[in-house]
Protein backbone atom coordinates (compact mmCIF):
# COMPACT_ATOMS: atom_id res chain seq x y z
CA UNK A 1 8.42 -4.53 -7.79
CA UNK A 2 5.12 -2.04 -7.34
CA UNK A 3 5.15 0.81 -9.26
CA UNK A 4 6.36 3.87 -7.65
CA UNK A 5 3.33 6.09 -8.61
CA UNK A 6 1.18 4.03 -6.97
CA UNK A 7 3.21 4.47 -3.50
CA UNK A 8 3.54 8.16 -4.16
CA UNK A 9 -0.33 8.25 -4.80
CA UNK A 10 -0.69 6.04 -1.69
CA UNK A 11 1.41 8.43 0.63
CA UNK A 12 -0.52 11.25 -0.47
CA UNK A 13 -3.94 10.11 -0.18
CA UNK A 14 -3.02 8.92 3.52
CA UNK A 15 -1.32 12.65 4.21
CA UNK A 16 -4.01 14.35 2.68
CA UNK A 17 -6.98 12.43 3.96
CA UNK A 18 -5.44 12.87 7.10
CA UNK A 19 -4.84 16.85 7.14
CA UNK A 20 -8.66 16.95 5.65
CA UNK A 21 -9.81 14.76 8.84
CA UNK A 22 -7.54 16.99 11.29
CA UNK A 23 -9.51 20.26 9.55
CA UNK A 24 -13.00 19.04 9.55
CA UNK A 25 -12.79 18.14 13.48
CA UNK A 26 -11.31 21.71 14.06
CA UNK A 27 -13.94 23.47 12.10
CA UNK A 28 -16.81 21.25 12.99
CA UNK A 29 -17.03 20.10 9.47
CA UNK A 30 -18.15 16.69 9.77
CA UNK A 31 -18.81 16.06 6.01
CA UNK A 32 -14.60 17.11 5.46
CA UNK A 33 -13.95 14.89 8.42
CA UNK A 34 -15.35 11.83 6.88
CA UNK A 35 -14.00 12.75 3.67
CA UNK A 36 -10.42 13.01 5.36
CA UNK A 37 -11.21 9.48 7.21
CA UNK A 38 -11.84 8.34 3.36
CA UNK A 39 -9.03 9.63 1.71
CA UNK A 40 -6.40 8.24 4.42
CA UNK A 41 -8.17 4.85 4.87
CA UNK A 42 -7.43 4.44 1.16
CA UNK A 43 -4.50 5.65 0.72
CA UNK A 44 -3.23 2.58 4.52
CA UNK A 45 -5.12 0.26 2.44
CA UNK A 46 -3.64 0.76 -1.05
CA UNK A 47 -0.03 0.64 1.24
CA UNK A 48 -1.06 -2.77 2.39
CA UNK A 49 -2.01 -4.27 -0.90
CA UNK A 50 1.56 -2.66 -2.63
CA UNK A 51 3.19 -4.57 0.61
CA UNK A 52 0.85 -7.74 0.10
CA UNK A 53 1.87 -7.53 -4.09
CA UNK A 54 5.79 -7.18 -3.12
CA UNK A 55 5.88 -10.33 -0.58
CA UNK A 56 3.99 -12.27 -3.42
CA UNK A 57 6.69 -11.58 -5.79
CA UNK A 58 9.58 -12.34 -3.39
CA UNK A 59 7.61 -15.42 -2.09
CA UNK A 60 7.73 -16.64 -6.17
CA UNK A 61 10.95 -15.62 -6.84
CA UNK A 62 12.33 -17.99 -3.45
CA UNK A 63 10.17 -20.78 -4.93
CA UNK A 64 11.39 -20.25 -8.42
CA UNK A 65 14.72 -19.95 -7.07
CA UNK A 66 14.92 -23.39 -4.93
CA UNK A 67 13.10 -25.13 -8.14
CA UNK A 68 15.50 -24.64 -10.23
CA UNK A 69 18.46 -25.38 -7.31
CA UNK A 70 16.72 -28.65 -6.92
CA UNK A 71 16.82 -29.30 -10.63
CA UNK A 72 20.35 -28.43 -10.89
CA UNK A 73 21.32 -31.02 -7.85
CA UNK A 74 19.54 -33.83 -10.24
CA UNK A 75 21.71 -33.28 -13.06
């Protein structure tokens, strides 16, 4: 499974990018606004590739899983 430090490093970046976005539109920062769009697009994105990495792994595991089921029927 993903490493956990990754998904805590995710979870931050999308917090953090997100408080930075919700400051720079308050203070008519638009330079910290971007930054804050940045920093939380990242951090959605990195989510999606941990979630993309876990179904890979289950999807080999199943496949692993019925090869060796179908090898054991043979015998």
């Amino acid at each position: 499974m993903s490493n956990p430090k990754v998904k805590i490093e995710s979870t931050k970046d999308k917090l953090v990018g997100g408080v930075k976005e919700k400051v720079g539109k308050v203070t008519g920062n638009e330079k910290l606004e971007l930054k804050g769009k940045i920093q939380a697009k990242k951090g959605e994105l990195e989510e999606k590739a941990i979630h993309m990495v876990d179904k890979a792994e289950e999807f080999t595991e199943d496949v692993a899983e019925n090869i060796n089921d179908a090898i054991d029927k043979d015998k």
